[in-house]
N, C-alpha and C. Protein backbone atom coordinates (compact mmCIF):
# COMPACT_ATOMS: atom_id res chain seq x y z
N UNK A 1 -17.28 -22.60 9.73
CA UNK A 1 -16.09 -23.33 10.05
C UNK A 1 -16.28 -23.96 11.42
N UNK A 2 -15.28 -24.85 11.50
CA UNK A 2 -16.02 -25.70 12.53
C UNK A 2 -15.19 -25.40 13.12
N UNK A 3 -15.20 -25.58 15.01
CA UNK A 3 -14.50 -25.12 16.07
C UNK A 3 -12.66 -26.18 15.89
N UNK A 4 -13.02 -27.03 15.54
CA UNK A 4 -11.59 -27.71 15.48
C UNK A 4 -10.95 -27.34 14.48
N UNK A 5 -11.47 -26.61 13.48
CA UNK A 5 -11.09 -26.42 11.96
C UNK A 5 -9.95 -25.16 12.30
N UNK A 6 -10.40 -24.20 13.13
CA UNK A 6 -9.97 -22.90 13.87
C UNK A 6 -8.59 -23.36 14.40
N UNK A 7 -8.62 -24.49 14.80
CA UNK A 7 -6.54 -25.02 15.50
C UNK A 7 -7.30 -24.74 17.15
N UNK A 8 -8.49 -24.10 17.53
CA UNK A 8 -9.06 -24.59 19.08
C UNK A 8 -10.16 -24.75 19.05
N UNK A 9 -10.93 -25.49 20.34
CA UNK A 9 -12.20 -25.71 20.33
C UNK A 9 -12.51 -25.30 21.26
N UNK A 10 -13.52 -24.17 21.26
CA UNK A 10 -14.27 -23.68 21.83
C UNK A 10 -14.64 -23.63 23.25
N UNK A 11 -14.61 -23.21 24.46
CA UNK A 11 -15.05 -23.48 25.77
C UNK A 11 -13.56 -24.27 26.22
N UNK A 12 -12.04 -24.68 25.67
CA UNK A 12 -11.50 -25.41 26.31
C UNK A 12 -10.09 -24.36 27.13
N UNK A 13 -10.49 -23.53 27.18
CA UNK A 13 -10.00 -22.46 27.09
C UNK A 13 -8.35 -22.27 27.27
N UNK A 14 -8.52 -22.66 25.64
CA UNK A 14 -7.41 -22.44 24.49
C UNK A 14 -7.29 -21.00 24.19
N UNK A 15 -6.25 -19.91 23.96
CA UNK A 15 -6.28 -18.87 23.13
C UNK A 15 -7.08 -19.30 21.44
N UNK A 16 -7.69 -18.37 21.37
CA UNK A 16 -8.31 -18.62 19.49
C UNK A 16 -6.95 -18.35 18.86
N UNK A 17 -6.57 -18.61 18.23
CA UNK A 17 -5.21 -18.21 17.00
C UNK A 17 -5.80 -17.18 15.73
N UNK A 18 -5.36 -16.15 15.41
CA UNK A 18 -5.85 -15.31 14.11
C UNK A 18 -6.03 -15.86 13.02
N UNK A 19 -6.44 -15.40 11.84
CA UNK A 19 -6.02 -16.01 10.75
C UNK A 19 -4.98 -16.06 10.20
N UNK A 20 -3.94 -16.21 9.80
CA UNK A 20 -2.79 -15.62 8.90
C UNK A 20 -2.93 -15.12 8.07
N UNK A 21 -1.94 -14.07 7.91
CA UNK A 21 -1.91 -12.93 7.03
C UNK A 21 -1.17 -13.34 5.96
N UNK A 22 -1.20 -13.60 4.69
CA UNK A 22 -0.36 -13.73 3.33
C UNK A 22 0.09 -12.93 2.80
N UNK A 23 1.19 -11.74 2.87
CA UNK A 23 1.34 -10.73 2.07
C UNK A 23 2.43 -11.01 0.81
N UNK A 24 1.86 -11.11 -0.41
CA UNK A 24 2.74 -11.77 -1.86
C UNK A 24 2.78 -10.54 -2.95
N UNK A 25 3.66 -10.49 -4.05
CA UNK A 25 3.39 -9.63 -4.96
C UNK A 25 2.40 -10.98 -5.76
N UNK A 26 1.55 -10.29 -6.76
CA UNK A 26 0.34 -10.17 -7.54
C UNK A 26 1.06 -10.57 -8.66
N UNK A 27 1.09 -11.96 -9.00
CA UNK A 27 1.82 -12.31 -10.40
C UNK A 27 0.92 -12.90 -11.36
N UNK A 28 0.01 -13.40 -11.22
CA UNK A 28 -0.79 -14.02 -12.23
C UNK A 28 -1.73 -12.76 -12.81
N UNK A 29 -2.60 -13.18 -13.77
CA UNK A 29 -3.79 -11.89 -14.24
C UNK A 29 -5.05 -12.08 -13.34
N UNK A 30 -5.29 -13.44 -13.10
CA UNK A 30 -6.18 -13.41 -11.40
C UNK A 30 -5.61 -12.57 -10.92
N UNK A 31 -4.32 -12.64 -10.20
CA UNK A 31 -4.62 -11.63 -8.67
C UNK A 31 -4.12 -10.12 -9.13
N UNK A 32 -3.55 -9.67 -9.83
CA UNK A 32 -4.19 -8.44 -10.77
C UNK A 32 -5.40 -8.08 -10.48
N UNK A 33 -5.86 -9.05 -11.11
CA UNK A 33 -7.47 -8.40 -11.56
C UNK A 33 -8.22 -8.57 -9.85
N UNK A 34 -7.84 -9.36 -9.50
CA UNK A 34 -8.60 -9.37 -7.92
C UNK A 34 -8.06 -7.82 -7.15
N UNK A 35 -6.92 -7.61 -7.25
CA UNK A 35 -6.31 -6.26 -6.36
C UNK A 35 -6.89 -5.24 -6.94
N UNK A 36 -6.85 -4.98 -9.14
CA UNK A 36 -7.48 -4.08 -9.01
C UNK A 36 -9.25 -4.14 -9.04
N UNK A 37 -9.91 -5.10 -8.44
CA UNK A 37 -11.66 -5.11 -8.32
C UNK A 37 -11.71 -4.52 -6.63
N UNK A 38 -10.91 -4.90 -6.07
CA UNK A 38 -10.85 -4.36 -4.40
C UNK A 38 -10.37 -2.86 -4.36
N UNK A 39 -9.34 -2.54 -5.49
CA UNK A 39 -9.55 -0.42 -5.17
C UNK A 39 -10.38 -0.09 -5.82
N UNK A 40 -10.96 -0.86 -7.00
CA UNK A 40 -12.29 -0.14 -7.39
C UNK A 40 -13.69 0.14 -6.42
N UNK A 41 -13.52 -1.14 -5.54
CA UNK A 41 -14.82 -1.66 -4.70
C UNK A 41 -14.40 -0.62 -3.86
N UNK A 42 -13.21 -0.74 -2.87
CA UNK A 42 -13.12 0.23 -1.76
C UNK A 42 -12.91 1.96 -1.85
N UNK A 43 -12.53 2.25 -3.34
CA UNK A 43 -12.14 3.78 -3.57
C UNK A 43 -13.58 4.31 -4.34
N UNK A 44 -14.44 3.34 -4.69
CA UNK A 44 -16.17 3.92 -4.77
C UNK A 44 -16.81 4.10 -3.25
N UNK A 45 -16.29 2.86 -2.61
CA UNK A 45 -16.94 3.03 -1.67
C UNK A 45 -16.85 4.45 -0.60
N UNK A 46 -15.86 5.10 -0.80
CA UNK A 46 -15.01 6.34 -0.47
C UNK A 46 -15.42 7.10 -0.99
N UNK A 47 -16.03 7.12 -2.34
CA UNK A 47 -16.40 8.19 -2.83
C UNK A 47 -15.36 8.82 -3.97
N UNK A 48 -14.10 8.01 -4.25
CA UNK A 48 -13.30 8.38 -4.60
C UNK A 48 -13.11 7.83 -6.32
N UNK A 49 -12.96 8.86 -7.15
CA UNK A 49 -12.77 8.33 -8.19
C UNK A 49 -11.78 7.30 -8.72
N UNK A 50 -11.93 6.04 -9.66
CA UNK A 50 -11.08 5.33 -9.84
C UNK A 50 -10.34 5.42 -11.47
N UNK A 51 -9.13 5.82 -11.51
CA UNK A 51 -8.52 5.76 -12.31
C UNK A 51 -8.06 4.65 -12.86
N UNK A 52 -7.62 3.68 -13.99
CA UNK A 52 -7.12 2.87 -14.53
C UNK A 52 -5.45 3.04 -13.91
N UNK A 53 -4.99 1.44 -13.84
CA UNK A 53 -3.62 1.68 -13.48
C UNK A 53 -3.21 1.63 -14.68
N UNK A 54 -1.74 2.41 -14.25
CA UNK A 54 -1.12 2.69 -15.38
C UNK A 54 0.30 1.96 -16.02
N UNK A 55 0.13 1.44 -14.97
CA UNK A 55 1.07 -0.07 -15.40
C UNK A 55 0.84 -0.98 -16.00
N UNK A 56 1.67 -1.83 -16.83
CA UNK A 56 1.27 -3.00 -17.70
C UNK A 56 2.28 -3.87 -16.68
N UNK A 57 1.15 -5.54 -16.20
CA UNK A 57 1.65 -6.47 -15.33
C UNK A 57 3.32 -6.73 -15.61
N UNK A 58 3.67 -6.85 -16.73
CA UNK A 58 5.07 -6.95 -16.79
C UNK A 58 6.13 -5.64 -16.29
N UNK A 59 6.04 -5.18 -16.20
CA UNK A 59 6.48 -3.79 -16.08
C UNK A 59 7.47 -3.32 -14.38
N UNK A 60 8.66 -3.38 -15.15
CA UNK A 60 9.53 -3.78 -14.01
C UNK A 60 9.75 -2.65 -12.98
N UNK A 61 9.15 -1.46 -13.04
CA UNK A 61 9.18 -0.60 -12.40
C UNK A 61 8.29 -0.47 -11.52
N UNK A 62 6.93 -1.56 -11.41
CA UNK A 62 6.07 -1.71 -10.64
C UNK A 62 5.58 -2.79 -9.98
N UNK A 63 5.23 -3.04 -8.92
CA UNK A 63 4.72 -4.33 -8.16
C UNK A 63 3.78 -4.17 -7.39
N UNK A 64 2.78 -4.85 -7.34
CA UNK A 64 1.28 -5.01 -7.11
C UNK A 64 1.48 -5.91 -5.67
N UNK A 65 1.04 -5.59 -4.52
CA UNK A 65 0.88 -6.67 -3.42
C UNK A 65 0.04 -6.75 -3.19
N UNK A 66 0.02 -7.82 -2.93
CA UNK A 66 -1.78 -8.52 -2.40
C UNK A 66 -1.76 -9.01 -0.97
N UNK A 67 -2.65 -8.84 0.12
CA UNK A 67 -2.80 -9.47 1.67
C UNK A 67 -3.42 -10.34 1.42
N UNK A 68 -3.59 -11.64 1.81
CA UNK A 68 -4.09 -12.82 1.87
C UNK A 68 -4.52 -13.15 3.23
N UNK A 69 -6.02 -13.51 3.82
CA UNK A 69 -6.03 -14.04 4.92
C UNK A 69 -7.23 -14.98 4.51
N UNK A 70 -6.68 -16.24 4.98
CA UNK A 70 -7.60 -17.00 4.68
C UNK A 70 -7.87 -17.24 3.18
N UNK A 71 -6.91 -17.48 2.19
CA UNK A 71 -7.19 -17.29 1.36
C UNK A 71 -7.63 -16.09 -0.05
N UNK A 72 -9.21 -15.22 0.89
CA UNK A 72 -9.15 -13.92 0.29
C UNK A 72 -7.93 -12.50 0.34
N UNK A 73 -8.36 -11.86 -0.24
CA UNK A 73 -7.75 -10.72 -0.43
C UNK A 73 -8.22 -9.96 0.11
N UNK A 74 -7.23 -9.30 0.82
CA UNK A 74 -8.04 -8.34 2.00
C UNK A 74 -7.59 -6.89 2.01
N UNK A 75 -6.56 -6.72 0.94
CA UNK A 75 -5.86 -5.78 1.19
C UNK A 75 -4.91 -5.48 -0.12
N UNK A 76 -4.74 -4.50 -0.67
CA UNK A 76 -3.44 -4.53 -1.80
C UNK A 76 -2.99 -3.03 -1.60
N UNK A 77 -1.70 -3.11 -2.27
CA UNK A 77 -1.25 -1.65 -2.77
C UNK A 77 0.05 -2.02 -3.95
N UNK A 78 0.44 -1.07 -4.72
CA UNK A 78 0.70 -1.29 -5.76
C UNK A 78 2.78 -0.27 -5.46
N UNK A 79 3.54 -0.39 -5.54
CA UNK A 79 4.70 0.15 -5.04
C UNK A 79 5.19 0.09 -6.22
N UNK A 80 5.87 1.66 -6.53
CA UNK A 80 6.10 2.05 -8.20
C UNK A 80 7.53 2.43 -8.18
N UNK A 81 8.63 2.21 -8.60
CA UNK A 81 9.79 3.02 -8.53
C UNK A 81 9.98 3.92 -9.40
N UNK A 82 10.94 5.10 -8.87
CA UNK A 82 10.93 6.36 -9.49
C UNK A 82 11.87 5.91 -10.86
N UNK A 83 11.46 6.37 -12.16
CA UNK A 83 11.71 6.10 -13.80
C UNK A 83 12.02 7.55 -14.55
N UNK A 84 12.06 7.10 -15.31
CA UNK A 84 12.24 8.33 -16.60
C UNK A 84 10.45 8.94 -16.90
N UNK A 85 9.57 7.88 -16.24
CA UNK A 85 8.50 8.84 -16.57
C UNK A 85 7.77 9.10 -15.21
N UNK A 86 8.93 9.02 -14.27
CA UNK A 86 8.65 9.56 -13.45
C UNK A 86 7.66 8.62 -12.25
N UNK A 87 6.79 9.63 -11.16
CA UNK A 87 5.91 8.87 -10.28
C UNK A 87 4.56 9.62 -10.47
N UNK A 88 3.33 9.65 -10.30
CA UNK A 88 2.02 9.81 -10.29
C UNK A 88 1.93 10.85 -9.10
N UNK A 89 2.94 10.92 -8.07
CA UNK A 89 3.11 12.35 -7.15
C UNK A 89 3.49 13.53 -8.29
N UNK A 90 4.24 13.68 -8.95
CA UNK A 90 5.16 14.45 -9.51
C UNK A 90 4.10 15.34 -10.33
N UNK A 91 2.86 14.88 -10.44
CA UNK A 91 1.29 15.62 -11.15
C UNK A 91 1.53 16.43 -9.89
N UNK A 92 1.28 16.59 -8.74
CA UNK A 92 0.96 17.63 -8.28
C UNK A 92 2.15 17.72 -7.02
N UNK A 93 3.11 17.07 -6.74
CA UNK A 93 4.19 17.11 -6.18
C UNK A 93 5.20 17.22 -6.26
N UNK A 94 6.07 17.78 -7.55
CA UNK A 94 7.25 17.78 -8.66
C UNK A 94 8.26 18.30 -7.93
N UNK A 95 7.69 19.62 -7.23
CA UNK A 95 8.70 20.55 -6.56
C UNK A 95 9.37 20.12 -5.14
N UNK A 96 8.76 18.77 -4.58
CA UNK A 96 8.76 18.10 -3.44
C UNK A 96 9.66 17.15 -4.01
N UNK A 97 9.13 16.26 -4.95
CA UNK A 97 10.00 14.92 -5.22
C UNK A 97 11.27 15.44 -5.65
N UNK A 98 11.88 16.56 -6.72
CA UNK A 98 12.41 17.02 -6.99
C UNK A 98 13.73 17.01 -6.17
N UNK A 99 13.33 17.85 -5.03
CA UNK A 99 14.18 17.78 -3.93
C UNK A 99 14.65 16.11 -3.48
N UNK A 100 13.81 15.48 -3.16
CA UNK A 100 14.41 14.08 -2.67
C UNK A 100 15.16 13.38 -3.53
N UNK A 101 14.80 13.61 -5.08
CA UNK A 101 15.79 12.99 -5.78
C UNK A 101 17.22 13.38 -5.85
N UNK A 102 18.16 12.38 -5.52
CA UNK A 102 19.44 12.58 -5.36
C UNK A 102 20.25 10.64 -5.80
N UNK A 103 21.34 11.33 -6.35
CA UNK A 103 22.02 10.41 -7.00
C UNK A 103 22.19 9.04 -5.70
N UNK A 104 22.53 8.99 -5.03
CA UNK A 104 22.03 8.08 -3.76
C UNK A 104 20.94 7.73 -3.51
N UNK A 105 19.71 8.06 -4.04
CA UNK A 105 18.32 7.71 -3.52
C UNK A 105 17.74 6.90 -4.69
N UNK A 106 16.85 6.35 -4.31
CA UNK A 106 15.69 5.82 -5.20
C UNK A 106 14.44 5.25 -4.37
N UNK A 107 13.56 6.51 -5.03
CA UNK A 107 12.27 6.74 -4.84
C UNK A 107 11.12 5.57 -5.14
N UNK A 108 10.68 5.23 -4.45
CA UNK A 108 9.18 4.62 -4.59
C UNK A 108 8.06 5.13 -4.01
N UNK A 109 6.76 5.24 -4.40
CA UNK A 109 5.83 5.66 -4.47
C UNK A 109 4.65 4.18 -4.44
N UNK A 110 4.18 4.54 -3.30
CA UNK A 110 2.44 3.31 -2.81
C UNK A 110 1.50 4.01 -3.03
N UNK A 111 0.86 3.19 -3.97
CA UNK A 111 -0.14 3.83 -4.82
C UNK A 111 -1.20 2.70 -5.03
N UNK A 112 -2.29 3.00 -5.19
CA UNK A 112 -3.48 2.00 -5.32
C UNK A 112 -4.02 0.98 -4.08
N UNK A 113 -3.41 1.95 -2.76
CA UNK A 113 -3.75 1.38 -1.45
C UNK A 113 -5.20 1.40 -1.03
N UNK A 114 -5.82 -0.07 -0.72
CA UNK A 114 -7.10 -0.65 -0.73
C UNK A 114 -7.26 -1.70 0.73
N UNK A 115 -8.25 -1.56 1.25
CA UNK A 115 -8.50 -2.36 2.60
C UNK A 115 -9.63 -2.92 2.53
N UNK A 116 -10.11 -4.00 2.46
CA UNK A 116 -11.48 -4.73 2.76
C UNK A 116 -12.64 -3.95 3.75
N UNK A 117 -13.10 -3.79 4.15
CA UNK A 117 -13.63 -2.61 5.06
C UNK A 117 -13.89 -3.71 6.05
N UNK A 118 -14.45 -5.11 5.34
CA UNK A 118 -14.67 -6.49 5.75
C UNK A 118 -14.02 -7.06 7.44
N UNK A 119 -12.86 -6.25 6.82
CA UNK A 119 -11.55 -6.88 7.73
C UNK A 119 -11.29 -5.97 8.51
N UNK A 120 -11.17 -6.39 9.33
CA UNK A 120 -10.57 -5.34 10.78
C UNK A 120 -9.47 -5.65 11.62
N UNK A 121 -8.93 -6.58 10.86
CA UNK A 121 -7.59 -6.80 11.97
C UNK A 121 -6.25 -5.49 11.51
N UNK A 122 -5.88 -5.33 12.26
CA UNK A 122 -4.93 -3.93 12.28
C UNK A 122 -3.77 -4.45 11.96
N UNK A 123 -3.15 -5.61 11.99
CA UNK A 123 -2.37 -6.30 11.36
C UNK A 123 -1.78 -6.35 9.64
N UNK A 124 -3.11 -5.97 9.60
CA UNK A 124 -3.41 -6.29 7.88
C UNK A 124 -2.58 -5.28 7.28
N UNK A 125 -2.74 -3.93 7.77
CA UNK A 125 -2.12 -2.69 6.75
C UNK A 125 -0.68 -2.67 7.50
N UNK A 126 0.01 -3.28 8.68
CA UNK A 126 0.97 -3.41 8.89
C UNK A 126 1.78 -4.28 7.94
N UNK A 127 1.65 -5.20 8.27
CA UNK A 127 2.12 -6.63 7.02
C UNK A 127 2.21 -5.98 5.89
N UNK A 128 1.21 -5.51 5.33
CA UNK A 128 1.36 -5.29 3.95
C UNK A 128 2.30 -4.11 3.60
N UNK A 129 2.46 -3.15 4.80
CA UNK A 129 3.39 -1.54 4.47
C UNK A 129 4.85 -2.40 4.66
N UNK A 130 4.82 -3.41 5.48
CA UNK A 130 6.10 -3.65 5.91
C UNK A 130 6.76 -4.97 4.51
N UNK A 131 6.01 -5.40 3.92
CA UNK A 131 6.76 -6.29 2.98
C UNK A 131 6.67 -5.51 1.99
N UNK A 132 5.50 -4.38 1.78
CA UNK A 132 5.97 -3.38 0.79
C UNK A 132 7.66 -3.13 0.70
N UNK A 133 8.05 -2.47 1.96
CA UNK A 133 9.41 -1.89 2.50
C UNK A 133 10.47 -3.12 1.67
N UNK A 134 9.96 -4.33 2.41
CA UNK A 134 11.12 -4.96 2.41
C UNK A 134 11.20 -5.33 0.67
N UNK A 135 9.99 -5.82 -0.02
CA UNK A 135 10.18 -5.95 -1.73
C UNK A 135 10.72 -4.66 -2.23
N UNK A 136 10.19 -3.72 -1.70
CA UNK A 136 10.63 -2.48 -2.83
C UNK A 136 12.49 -2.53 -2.47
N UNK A 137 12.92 -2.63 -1.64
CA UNK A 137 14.47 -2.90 -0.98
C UNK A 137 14.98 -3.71 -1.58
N UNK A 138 14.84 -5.05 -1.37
CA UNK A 138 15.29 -6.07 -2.08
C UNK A 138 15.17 -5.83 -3.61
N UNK A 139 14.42 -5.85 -4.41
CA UNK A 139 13.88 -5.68 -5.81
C UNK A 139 14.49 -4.80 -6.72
N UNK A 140 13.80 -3.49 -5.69
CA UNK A 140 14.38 -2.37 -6.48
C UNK A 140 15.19 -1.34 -6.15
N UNK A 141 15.83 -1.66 -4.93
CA UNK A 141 16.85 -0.87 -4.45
C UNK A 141 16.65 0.52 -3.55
N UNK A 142 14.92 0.35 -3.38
CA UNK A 142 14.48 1.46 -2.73
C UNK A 142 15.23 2.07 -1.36
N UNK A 143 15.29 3.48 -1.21
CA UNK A 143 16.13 4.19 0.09
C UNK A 143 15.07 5.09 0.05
N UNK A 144 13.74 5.34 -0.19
CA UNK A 144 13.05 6.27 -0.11
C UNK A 144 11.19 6.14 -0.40
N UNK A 145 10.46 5.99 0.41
CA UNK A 145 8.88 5.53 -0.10
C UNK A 145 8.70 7.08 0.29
N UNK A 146 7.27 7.07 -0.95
CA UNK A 146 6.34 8.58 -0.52
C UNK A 146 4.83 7.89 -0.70
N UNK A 147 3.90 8.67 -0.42
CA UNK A 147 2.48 8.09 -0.53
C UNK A 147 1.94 9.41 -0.53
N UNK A 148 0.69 9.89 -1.53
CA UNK A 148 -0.23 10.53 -1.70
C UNK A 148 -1.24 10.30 -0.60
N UNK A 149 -1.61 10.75 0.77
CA UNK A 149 -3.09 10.26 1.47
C UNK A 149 -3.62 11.56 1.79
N UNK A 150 -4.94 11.08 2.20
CA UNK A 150 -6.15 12.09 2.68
C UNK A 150 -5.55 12.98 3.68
N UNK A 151 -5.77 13.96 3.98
CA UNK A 151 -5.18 14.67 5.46
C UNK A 151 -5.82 13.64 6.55
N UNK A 152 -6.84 13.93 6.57
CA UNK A 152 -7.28 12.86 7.10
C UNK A 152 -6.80 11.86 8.28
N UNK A 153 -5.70 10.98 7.18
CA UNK A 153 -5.31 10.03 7.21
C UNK A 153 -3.71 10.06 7.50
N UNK A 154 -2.99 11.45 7.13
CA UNK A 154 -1.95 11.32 7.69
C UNK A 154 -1.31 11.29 8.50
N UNK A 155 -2.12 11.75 10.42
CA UNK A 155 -1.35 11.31 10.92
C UNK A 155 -0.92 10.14 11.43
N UNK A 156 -2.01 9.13 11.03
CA UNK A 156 -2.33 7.84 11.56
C UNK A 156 -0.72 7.19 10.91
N UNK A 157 -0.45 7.94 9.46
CA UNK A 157 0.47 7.60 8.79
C UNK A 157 1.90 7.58 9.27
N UNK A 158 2.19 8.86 9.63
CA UNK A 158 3.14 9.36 10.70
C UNK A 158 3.46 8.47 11.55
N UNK A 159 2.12 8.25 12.86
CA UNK A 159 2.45 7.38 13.70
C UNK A 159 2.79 6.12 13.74
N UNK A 160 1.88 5.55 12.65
CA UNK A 160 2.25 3.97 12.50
C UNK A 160 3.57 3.08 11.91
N UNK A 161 3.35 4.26 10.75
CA UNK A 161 4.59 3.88 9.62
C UNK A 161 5.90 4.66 9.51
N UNK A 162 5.92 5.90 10.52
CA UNK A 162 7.09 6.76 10.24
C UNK A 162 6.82 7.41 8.93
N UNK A 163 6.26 7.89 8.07
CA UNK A 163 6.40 9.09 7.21
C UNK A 163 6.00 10.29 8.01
N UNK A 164 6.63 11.25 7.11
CA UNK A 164 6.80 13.03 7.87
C UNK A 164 6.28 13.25 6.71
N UNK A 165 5.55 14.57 6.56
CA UNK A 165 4.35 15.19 5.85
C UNK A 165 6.08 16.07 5.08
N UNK A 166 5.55 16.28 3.77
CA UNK A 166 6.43 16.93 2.76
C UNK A 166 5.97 17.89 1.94
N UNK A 167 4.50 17.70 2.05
CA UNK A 167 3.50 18.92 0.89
C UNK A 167 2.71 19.15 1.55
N UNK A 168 1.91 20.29 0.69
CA UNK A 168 0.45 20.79 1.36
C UNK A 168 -0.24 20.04 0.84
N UNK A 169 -1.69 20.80 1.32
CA UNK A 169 -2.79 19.96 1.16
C UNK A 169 -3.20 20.24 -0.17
N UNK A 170 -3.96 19.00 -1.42
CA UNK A 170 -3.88 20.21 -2.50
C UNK A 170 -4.98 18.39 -2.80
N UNK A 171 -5.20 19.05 -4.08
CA UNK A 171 -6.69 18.40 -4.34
C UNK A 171 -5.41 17.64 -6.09
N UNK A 172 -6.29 16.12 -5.18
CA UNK A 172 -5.43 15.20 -6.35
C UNK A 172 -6.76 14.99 -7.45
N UNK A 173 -5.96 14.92 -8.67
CA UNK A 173 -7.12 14.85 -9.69
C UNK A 173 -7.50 13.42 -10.14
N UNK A 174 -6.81 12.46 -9.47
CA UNK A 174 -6.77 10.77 -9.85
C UNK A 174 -7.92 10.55 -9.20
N UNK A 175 -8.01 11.03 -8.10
CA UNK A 175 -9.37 10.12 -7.16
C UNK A 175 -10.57 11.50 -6.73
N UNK A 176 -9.97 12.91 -7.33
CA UNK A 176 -10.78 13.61 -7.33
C UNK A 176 -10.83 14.13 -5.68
N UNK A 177 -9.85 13.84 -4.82
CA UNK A 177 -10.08 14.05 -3.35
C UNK A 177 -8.54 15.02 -2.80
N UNK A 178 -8.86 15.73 -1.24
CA UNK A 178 -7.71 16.08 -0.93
C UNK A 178 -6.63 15.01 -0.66
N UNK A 179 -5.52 15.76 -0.50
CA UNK A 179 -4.09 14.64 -0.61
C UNK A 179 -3.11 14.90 -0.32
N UNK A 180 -2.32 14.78 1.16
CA UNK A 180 -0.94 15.21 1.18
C UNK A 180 0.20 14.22 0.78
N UNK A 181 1.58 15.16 0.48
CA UNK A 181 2.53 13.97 0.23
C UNK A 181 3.00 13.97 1.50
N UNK A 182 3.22 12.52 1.95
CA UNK A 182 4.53 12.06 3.12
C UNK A 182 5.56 10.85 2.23
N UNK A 183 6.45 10.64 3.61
CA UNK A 183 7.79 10.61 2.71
C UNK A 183 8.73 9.75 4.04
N UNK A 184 8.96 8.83 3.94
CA UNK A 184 9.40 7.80 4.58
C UNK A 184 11.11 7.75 4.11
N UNK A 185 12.19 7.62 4.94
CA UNK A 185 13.45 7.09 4.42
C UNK A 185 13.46 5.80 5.14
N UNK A 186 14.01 4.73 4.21
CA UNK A 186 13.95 2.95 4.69
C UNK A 186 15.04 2.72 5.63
N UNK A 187 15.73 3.64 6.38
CA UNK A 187 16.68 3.00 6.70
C UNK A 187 16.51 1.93 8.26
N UNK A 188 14.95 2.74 8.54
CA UNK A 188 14.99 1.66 9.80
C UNK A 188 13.47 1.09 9.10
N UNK A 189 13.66 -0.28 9.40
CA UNK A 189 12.23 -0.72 8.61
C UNK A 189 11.21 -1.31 9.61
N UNK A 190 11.11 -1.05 10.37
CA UNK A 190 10.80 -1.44 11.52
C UNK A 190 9.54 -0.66 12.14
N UNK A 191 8.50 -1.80 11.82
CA UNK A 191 6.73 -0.84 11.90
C UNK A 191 6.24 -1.44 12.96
């Protein structure tokens, strides 16, 4: 790309500008199929087994987001609302969700969360947790997100995004890895 192409040129000492970030739900069978080739690519690359999603694209209880920068895809996760058949926590978190369900609430669950390894702007998993928030709100009436992650990985979770840890540590059988539940209430959305 060429230095003017960027919005500055080089040596004039202009700030560089980022790329922009695109965060959209996944409506065509392209970007489907692009979100799920990126958790396959990044949850091998992990080591982590990949399960088939279990949603069919129409399927109003679920929405697929995709990060866009520059065009590619840099980023997805998939935000499920709580149904009659339930959430993909409830395999090994039943006695947890259980509790949160209450006639006032409705549960969603981020699931099939994927990062380019490519990409390193820290931006990226912000944008995307935060229009998660705001589609699952608007859409589906969400007052409640949970997420399955690595221990690992939860406190980064905690800090960034506001979820509080809700389960132990216990070995998920989808990706074959450890996994705690945390558990976010939407009322401040603000990451």
């Amino acid at each position: 790309m060429l230095p003017d192409q960027l919005g500055t040129s080089l040596g004039s000492g202009e700030a560089f500008e980022p790329p922009e970030i695109k965060v959209a739900p996944a409506v065509t069978y392209h970007q489907h199929r692009a979100c799920s080739a990126l958790v396959r690519r990044m949850y091998a690359w992990r080591g982590y087994r990949v399960s088939p999603p279990r949603q069919l694209i129409e399927d109003p209880n679920h929405a697929t987001l995709g990060a866009w920068m520059d065009g590619e895809l840099v980023a997805t996760l998939t935000a499920s609302r709580d149904s009659t058949t339930g959430l993909l926590a409830d395999n090994l978190y039943a006695e947890e969700l259980a509790a949160l369900r209450k006639p006032s609430r409705v549960i969603s669950e981020v699931t099939r969360l994927a990062v380019d390894t490519d990409c390193h702007d820290p931006e990226i998993l912000k944008s995307l947790f935060r229009s998660s928030y705001q589609y699952a709100r608007a859409i589906f009436g969400v007052t409640d997100v949970v997420i399955e992650v690595n221990p690992r990985h939860a406190s980064y979770y905690r800090r960034e995004f506001g979820f509080s840890q809700i389960g132990t540590v216990r070995t998920c059988p989808r990706v074959d890895a450890p996994a705690v539940l945390l558990h976010r209430p939407l009322g401040n959305l603000h990451i």
